[in-house]
Every structure is written in C-alpha cells, then in structure tokens.
C-alpha atoms as a PDB file:
ATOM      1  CA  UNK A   1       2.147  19.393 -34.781  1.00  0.00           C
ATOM      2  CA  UNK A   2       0.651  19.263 -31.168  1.00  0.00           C
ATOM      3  CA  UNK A   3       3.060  20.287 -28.412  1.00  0.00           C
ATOM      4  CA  UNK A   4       2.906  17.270 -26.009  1.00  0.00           C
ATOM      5  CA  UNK A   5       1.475  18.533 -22.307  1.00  0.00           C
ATOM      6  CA  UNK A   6       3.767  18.412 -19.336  1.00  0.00           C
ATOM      7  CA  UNK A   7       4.157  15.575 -17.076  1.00  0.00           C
ATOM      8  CA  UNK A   8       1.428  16.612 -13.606  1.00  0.00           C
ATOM      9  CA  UNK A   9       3.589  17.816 -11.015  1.00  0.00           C
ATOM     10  CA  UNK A  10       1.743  19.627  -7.615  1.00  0.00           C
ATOM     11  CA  UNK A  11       4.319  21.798  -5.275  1.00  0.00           C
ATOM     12  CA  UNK A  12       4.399  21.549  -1.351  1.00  0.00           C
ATOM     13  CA  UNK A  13       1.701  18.455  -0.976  1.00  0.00           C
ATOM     14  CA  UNK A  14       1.113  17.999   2.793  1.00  0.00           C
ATOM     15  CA  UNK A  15       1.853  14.303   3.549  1.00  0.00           C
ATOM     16  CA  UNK A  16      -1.003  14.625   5.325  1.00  0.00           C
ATOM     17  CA  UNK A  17      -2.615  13.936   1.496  1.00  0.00           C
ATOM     18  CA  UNK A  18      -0.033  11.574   0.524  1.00  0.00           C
ATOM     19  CA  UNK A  19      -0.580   9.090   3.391  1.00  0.00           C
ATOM     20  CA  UNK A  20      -3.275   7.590   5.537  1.00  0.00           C
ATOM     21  CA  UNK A  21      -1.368   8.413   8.770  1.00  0.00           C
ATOM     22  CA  UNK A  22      -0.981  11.656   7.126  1.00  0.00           C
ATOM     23  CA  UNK A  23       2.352  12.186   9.743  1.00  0.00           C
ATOM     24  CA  UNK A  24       3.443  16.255   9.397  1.00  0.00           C
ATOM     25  CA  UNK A  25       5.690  17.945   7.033  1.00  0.00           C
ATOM     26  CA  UNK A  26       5.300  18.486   2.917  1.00  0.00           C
ATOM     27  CA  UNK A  27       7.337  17.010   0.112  1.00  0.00           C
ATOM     28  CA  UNK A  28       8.570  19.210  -2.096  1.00  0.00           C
ATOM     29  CA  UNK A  29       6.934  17.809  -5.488  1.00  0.00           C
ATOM     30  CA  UNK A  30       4.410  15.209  -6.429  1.00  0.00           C
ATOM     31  CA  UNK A  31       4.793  13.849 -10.292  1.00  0.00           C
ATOM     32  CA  UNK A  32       1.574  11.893 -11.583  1.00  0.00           C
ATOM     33  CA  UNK A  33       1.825   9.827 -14.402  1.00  0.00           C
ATOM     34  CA  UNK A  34      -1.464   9.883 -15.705  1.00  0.00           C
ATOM     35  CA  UNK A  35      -1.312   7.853 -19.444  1.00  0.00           C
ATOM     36  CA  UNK A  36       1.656   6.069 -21.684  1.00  0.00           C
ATOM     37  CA  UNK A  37       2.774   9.566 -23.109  1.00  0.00           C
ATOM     38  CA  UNK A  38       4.076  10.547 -19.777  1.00  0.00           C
ATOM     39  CA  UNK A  39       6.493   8.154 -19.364  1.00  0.00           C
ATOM     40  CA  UNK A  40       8.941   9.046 -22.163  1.00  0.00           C
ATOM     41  CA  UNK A  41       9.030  12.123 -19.537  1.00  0.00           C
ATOM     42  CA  UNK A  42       9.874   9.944 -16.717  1.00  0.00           C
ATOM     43  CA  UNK A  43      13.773  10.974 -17.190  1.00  0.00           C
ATOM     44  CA  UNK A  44      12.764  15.001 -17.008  1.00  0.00           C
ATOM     45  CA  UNK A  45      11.929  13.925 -12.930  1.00  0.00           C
ATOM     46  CA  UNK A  46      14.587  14.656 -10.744  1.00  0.00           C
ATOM     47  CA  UNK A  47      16.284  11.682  -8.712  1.00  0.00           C
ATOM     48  CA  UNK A  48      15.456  10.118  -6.253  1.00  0.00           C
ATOM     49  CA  UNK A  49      12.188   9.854  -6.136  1.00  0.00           C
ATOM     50  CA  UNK A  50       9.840   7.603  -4.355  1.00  0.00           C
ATOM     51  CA  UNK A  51       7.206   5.558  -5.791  1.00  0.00           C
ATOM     52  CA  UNK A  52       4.247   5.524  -3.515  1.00  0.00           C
ATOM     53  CA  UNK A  53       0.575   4.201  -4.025  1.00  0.00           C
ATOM     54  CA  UNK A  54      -2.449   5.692  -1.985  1.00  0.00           C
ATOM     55  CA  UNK A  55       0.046   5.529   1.014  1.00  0.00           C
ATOM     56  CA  UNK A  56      -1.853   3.377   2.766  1.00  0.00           C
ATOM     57  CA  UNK A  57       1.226   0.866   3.989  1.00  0.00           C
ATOM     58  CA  UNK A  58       3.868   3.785   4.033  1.00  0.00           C
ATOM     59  CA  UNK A  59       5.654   6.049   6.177  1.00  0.00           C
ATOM     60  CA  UNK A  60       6.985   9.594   4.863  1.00  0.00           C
ATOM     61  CA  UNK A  61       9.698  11.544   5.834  1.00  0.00           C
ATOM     62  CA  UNK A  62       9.572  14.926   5.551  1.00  0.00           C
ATOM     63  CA  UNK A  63      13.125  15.361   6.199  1.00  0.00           C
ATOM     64  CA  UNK A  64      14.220  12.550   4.164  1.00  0.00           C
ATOM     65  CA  UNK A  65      16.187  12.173   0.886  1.00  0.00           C
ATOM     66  CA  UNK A  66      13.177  12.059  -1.422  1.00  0.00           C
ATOM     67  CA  UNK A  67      12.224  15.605  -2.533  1.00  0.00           C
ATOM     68  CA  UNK A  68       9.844  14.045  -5.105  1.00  0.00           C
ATOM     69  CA  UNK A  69       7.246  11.063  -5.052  1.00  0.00           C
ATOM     70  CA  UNK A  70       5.683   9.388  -7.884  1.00  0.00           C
ATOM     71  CA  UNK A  71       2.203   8.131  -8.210  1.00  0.00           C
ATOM     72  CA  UNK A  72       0.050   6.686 -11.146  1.00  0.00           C
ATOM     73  CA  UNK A  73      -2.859   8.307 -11.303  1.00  0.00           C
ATOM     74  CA  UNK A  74      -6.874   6.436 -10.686  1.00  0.00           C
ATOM     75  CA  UNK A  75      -7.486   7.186 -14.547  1.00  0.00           C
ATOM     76  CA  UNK A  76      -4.968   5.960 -15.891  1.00  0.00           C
ATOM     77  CA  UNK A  77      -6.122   2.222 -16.657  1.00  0.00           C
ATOM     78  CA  UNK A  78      -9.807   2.023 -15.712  1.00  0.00           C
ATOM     79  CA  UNK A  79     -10.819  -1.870 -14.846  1.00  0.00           C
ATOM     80  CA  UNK A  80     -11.916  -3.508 -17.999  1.00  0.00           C
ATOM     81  CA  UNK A  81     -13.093  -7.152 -18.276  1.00  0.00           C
ATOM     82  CA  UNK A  82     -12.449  -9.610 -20.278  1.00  0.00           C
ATOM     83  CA  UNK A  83     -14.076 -13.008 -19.457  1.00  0.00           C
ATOM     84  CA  UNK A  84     -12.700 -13.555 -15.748  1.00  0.00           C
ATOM     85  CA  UNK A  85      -9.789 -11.573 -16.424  1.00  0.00           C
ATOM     86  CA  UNK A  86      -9.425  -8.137 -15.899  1.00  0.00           C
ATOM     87  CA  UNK A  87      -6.720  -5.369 -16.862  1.00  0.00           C
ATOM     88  CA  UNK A  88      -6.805  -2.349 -13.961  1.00  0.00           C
ATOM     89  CA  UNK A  89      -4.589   0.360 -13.446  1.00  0.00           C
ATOM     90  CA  UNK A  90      -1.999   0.338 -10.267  1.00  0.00           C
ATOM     91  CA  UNK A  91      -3.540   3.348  -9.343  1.00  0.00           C
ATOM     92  CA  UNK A  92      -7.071   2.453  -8.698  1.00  0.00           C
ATOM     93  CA  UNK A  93      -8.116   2.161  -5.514  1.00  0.00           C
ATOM     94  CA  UNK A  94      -9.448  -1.190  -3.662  1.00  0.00           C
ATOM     95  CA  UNK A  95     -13.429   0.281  -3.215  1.00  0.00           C
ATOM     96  CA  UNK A  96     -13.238   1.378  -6.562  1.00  0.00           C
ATOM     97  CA  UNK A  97     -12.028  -1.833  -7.542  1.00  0.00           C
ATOM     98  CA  UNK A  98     -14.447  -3.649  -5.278  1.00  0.00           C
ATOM     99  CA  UNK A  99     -17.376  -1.662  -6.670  1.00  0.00           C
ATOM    100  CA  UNK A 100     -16.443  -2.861 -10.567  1.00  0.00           C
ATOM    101  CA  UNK A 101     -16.155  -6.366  -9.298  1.00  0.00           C
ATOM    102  CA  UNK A 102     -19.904  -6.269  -7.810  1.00  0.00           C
ATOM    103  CA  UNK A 103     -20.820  -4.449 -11.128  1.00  0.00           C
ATOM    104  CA  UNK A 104     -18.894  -7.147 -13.409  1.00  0.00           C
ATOM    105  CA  UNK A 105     -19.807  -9.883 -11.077  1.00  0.00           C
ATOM    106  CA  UNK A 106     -16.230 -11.181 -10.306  1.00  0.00           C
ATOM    107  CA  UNK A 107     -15.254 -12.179  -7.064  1.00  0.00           C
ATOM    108  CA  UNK A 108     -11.612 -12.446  -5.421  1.00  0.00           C
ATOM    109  CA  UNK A 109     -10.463  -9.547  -3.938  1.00  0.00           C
ATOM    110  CA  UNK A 110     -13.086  -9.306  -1.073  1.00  0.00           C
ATOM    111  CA  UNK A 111     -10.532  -9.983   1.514  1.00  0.00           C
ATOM    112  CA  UNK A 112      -9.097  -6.409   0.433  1.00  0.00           C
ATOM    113  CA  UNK A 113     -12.549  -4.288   1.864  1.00  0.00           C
ATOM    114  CA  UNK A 114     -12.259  -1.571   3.819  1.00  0.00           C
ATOM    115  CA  UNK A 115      -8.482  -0.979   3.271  1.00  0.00           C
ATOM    116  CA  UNK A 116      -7.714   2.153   1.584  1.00  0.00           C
ATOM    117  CA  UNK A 117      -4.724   1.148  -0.204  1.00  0.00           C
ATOM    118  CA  UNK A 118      -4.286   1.103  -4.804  1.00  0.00           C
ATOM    119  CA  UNK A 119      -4.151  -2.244  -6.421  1.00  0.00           C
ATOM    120  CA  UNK A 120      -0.534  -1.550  -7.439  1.00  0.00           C
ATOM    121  CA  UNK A 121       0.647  -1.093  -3.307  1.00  0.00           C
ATOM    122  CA  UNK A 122      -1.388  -4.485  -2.772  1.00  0.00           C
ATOM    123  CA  UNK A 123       0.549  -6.134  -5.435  1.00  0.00           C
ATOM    124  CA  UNK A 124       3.712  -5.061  -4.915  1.00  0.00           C
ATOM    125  CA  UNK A 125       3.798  -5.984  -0.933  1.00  0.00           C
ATOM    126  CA  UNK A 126       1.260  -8.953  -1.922  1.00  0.00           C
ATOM    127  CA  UNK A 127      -1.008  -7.933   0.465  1.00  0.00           C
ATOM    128  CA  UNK A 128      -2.708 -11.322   2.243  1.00  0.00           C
ATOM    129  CA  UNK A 129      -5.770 -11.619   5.364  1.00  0.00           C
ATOM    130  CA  UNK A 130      -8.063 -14.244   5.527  1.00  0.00           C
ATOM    131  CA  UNK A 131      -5.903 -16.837   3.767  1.00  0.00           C
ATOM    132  CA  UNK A 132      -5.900 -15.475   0.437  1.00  0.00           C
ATOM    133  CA  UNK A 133      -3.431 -13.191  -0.955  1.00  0.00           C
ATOM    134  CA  UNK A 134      -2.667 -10.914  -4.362  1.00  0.00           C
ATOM    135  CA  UNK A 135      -0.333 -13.962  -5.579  1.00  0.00           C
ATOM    136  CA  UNK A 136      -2.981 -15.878  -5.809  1.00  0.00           C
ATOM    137  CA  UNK A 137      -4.943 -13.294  -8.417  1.00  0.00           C
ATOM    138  CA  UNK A 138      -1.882 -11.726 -10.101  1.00  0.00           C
ATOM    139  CA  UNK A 139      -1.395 -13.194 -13.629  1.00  0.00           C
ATOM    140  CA  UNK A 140       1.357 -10.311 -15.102  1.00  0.00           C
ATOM    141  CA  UNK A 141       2.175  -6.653 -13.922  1.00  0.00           C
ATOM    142  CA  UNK A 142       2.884  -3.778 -16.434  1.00  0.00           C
ATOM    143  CA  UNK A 143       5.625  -2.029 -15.209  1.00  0.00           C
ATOM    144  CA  UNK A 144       8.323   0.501 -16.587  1.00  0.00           C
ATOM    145  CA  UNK A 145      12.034   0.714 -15.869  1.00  0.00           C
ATOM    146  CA  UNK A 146      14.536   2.882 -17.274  1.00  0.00           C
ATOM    147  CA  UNK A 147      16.582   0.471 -18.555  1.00  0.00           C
ATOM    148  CA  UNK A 148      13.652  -1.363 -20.764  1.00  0.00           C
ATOM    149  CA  UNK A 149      11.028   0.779 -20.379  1.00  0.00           C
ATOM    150  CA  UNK A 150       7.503  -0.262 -20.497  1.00  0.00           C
ATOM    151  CA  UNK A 151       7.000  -4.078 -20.268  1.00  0.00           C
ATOM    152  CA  UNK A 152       5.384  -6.693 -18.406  1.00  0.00           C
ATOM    153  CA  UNK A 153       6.277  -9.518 -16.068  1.00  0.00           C
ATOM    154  CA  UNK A 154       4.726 -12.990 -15.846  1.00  0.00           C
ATOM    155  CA  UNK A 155       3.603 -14.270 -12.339  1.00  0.00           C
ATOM    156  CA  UNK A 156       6.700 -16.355 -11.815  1.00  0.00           C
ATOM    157  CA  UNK A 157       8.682 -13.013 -12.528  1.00  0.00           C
ATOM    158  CA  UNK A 158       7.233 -11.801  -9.225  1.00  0.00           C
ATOM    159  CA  UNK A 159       8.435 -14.124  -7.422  1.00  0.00           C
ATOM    160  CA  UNK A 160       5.782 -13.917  -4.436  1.00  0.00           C
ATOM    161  CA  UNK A 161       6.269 -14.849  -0.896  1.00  0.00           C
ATOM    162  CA  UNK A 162       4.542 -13.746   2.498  1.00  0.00           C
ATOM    163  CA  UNK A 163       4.424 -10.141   2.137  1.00  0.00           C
ATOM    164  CA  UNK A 164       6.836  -9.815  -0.644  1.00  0.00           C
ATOM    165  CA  UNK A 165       7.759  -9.548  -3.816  1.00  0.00           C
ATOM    166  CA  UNK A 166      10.490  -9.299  -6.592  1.00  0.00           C
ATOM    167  CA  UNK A 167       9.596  -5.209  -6.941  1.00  0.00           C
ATOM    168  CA  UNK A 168      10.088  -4.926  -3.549  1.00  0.00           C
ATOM    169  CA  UNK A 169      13.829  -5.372  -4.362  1.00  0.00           C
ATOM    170  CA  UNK A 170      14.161  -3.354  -7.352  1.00  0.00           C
ATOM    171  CA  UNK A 171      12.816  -0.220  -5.467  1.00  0.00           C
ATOM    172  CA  UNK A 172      13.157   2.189  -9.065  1.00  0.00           C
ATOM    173  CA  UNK A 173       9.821  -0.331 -10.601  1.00  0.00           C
ATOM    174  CA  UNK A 174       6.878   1.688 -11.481  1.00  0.00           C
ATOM    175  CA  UNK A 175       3.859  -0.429 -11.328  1.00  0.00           C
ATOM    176  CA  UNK A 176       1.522   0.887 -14.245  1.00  0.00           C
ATOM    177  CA  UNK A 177      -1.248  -1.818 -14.305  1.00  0.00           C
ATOM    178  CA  UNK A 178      -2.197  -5.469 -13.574  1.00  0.00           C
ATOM    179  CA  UNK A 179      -3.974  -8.201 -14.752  1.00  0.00           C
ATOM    180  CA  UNK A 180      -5.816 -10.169 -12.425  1.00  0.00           C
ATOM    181  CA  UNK A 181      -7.341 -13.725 -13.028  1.00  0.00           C
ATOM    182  CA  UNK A 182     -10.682 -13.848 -11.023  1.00  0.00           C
ATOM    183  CA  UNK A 183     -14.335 -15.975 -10.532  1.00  0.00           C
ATOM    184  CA  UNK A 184     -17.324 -15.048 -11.838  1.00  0.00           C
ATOM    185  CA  UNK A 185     -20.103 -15.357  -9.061  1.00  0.00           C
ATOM    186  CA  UNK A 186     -23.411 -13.499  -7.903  1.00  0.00           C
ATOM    187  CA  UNK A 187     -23.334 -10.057  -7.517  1.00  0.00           C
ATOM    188  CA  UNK A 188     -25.268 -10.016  -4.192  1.00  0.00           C
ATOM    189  CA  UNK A 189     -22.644 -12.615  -2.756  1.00  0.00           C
ATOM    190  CA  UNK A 190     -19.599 -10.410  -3.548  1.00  0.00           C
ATOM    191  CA  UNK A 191     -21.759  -7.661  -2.031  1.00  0.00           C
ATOM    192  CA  UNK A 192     -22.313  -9.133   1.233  1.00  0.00           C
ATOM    193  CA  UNK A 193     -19.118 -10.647   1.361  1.00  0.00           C
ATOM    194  CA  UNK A 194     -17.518  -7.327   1.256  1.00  0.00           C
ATOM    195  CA  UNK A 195     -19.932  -5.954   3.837  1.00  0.00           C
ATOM    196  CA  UNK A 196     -19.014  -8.753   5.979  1.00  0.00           C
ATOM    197  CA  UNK A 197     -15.296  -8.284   6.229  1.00  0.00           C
ATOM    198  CA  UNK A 198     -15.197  -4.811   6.584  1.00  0.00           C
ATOM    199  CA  UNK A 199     -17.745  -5.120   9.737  1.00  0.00           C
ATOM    200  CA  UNK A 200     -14.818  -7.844  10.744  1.00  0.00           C
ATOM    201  CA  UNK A 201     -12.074  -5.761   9.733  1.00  0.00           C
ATOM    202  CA  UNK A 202     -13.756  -2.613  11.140  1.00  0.00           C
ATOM    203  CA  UNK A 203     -14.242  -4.790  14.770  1.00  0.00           C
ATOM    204  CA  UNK A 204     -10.715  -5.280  15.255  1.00  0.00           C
ATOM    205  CA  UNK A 205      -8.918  -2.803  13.553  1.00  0.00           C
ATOM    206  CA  UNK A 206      -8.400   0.906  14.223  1.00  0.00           C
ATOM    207  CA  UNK A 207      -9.393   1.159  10.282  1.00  0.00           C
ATOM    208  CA  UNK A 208     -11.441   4.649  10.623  1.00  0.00           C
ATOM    209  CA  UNK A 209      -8.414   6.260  12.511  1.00  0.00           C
ATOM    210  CA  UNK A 210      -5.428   7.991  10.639  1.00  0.00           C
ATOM    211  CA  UNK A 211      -3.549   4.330  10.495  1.00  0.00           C
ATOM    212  CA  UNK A 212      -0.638   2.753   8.198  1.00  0.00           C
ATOM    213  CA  UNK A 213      -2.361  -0.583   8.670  1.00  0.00           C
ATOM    214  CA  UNK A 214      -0.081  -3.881  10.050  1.00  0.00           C
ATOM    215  CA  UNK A 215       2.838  -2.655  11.677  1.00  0.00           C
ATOM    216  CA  UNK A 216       4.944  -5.268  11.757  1.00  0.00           C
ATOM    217  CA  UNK A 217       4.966  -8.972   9.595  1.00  0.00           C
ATOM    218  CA  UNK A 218       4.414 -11.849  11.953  1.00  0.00           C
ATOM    219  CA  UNK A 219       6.797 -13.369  12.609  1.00  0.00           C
ATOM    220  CA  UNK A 220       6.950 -17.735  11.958  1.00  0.00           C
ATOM    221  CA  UNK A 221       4.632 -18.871  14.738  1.00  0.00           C
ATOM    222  CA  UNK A 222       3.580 -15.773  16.006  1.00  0.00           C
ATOM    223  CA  UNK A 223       1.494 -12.595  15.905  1.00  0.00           C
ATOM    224  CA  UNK A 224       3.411  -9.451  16.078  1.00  0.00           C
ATOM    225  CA  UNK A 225       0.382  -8.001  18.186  1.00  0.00           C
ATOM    226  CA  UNK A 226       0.458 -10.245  20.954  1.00  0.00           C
ATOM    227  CA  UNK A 227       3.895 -10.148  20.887  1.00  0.00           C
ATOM    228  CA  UNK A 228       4.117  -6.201  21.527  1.00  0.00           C
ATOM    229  CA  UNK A 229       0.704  -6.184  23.872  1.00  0.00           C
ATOM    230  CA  UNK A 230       2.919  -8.751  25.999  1.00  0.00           C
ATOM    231  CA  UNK A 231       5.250  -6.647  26.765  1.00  0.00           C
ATOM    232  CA  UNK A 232       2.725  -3.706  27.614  1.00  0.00           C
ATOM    233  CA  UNK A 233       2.817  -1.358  25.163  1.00  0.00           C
ATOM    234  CA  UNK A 234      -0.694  -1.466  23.564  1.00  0.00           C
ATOM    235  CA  UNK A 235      -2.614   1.825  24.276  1.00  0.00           C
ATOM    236  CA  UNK A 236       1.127   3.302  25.019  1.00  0.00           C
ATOM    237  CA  UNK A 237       1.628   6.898  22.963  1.00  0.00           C
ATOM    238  CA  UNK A 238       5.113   8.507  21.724  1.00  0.00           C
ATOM    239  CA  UNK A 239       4.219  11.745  21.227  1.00  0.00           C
ATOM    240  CA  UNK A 240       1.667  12.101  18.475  1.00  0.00           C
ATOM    241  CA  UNK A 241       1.702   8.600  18.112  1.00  0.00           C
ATOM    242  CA  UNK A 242      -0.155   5.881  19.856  1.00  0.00           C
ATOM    243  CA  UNK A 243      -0.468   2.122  19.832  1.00  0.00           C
ATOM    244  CA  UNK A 244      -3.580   1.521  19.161  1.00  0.00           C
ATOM    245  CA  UNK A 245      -5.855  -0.092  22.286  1.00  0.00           C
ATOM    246  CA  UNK A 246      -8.046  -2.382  19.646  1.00  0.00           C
ATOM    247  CA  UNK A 247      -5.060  -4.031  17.889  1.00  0.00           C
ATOM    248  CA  UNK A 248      -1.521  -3.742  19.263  1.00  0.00           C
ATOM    249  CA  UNK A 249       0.224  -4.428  15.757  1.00  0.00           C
ATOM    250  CA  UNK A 250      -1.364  -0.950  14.455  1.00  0.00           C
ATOM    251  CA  UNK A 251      -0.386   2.516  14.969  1.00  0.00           C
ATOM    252  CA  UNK A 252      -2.419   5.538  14.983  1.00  0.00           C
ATOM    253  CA  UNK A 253      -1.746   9.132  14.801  1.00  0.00           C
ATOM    254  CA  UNK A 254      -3.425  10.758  17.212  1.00  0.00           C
ATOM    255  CA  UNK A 255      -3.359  14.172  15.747  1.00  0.00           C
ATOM    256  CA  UNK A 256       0.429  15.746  15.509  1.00  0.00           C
ATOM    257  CA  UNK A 257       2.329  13.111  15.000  1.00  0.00           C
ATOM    258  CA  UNK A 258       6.060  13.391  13.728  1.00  0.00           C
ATOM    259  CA  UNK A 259       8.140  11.197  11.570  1.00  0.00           C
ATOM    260  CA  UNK A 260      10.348  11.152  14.772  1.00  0.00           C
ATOM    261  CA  UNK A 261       7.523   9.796  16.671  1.00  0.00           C
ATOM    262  CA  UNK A 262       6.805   6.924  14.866  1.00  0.00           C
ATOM    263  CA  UNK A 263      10.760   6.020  14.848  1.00  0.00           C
ATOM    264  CA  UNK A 264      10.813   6.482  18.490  1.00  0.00           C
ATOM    265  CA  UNK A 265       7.638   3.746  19.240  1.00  0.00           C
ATOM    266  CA  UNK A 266       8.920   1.232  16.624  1.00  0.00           C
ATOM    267  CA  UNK A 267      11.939   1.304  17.906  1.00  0.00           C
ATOM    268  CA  UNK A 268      10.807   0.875  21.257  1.00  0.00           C
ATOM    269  CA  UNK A 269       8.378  -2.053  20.415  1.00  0.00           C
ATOM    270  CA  UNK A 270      11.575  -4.016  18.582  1.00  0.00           C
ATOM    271  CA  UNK A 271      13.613  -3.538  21.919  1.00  0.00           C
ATOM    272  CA  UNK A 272      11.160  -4.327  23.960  1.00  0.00           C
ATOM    273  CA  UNK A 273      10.102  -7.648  22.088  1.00  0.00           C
ATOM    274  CA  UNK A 274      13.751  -8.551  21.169  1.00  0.00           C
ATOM    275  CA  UNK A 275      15.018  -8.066  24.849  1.00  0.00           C
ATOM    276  CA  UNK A 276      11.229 -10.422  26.597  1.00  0.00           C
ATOM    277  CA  UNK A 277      10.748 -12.870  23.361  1.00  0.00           C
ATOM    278  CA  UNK A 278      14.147 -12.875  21.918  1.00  0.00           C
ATOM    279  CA  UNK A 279      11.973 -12.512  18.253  1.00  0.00           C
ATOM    280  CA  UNK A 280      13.464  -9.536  15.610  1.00  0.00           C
ATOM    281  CA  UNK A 281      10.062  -7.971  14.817  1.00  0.00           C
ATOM    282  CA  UNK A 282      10.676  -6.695  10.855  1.00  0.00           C
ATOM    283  CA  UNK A 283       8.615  -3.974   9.752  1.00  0.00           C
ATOM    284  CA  UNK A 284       5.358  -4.331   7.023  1.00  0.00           C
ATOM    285  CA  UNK A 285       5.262  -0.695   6.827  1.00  0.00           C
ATOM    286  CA  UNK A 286       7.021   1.041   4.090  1.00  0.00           C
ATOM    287  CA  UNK A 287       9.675   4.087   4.615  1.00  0.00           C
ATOM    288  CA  UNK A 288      10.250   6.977   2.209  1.00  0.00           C
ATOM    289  CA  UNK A 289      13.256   8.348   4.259  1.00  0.00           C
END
C-alpha cells in the first residue's frame, strides 16, 4: 500500500513572491494544495491561515496573525472544454487562461488582460472593467469547507454584487475550480481584443509597476481616483509607497515599501476624502493582517 505524499508546504516565502506589490517581510509557511488527495490533509494545516490567489488584489502582513497562507496550485485543474463551457482550476492564472481561450476559440474574459491575478481571486471579488464582470461567466464554483468538504455552489449561491461575493463573507472557503459559461468566436478576434485592452489598460494604469491594482471601490456616483487626486494626493509617497501619478486610485511600491506604509497612505487618502467630499472610501484591496 502506497504511503500518500505530504501536503507542499515552502518555509520563509518572501511576500515579495506571494504578492504583486511584493511589500517586505516573509510568512512563515506556504501550503499548496495541488490535487483532491490533499485536501483530506487540509486539517494537518495549522490555523489561521489565509487563503490567497496570485496576490494580485491583496495586501500581506508580515506581522500579522496569519503564520500560514494557502494557495491552489496552476496544475491543479488545467482548462478543459466542453462545448462553450469550460471547467478551470482557481489557480490558473488570467494569461494562461486567456491563451486557452484564443486556442479553444472562446471569448469572455478579455476584459481580464493584462491583470496578473488567478481565476479563483477574480471570482471570488467578481472582478468587473469595461462593463462586464465574472458574474456574468460564473455558472458554479468548486469549493471545500471543513464542515462539508468538497462541493459546489450554483451561481445564485454566490450571490454576486459589485465587487462581491458570498465567499467574501465566509473567509475559511477554498476556491478549488470554476466553471465558466462562455462564446465561441474567432480566434484572431479574441486575440486582438486582448491586445487591445491591455494597450488600454497598460495607458492608464501603473500595470508594469509592483501594484495591488484598484485601491479603493467607487463609490455610487463616483470614481475613487478623482476623488483622492482632488484632494492632492496623486504622485504623493508614504515611505516606500507612492500614489501612483497615472491613476490616483492605484498604489505602487516604489521599492521598500512596508506594510506600515501602505496603512499610513490609505489611511490618509480616507481622511482626506471623508473630511473635502464627506464620501467613506471602502477598500477593494484585500488584507491578510
């Protein structure tokens, strides 16, 4: 009888790997769950832990309670086809994902390129641009719970709304796959579709700097960046951290950033906008403190 292998767990990652701001400090352990056997294992990791995608809409603290962080790994669920619907892993990655579309010839997540985030992040925050959203792909997630274990939830179990959704409230969710209901179109379309909104994304956004992506939701009738460039903080640093001088709603770490940096300028930017606007500014960012 085969021994079954241990669950992956790497020692002292840098966030820096973790995380597209990639702020200082290391976390103590990183478990990857990288097929089905592992999760009868899940109990064997220590608690709390944090359950983090490619990082890409997250903040870590190094500091924090969370010694350990869970991820699903890329191989996990490869994309696989079936008609216009397609079963991917949470922890693939949107250009990955983006390349199989071309390949397959299925078109809907375009408005995703050039953001370096997994599909299971994108699903869970429902991650939107363009006027489209994940809600409007998402047919059922595969998740796993300790309290049922592995099973799946229908769309309406998601309950979606702007930037949210029902996992987003039951933080201890592992998102192991998804199945997405897409379009089947030309290949060369999707193609140049995806060029075309990561030239748009790429004018506007700081997207090739170490960057978390929005900041802040926008609030009803608003935009969170003008908000914060009108009371004069784009291009302002804390530290490490800068608001970035192409798009005020996005911050960048300029190289040494701290955990205690980026608390310091978000605090800042909700005082500032609170005290001028009278507008609460709630964060789109995620924190693993």
């Amino acid at each position: 009888m085969s021994r079954r292998r241990p669950i992956l767990t790497k020692d002292n990652v840098p966030i820096a790997k973790l995380t597209t701001f990639q702020n200082k400090g290391t976390i103590p352990h990183v478990v990857v769950i990288e097929s089905e056997s592992d999760l009868a294992q899940i109990h064997t990791v220590k608690k709390p832990y944090f359950i983090l995608g490619k990082g890409s809409n997250t903040v870590i603290d190094p500091h924090g309670r969370y010694n350990t962080i869970l991820q699903v790994s890329p191989s996990y669920q490869a994309p696989v086809a079936n008609g216009t619907e397609v079963h991917v892993g949470a922890g693939v990655s949107v250009k990955s994902f983006l390349d199989f579309s071309v390949a397959s010839g299925l078109s809907g997540l375009e408005f995703a390129a050039g953001v370096p985030a997994s599909i299971g992040g994108m699903t869970v925050m429902n991650f939107g641009c363009w006027g489209s959203d994940m809600a409007e792909f998402v047919d059922r997630v595969q998740v796993w719970t300790a309290d049922k274990g592995c099973h799946w939830l229908n769309h309406t179990e998601m309950d979606y709304a702007y930037r949210s959704s029902s996992i987003q409230h039951t933080p201890d969710t592992l998102v192991l796959s998804v199945v997405l209901q897409l379009r089947t179109e030309q290949s060369d379309t999707i193609r140049e579709r995806i060029h075309r909104y990561i030239k748009e994304r790429s004018a506007k956004q700081p997207i090739r700097d170490k960057t978390f992506g929005s900041t802040f939701k926008n609030p009803s009738g608003h935009f969170a960046a003008a908000l914060i460039e009108s009371v004069g903080l784009k291009g302002v640093s804390f530290g490490g951290v800068q608001i970035s001088e192409r798009h005020a709603n996005f911050l960048v770490n300029t190289g040494d950033a701290s955990f205690e940096d980026i608390q310091n300028c978000l605090r800042t930017a909700k005082e500032k906008v609170k005290e001028t606007h009278g507008i609460d500014l709630e964060s789109e960012v995620k924190f693993a403190s």
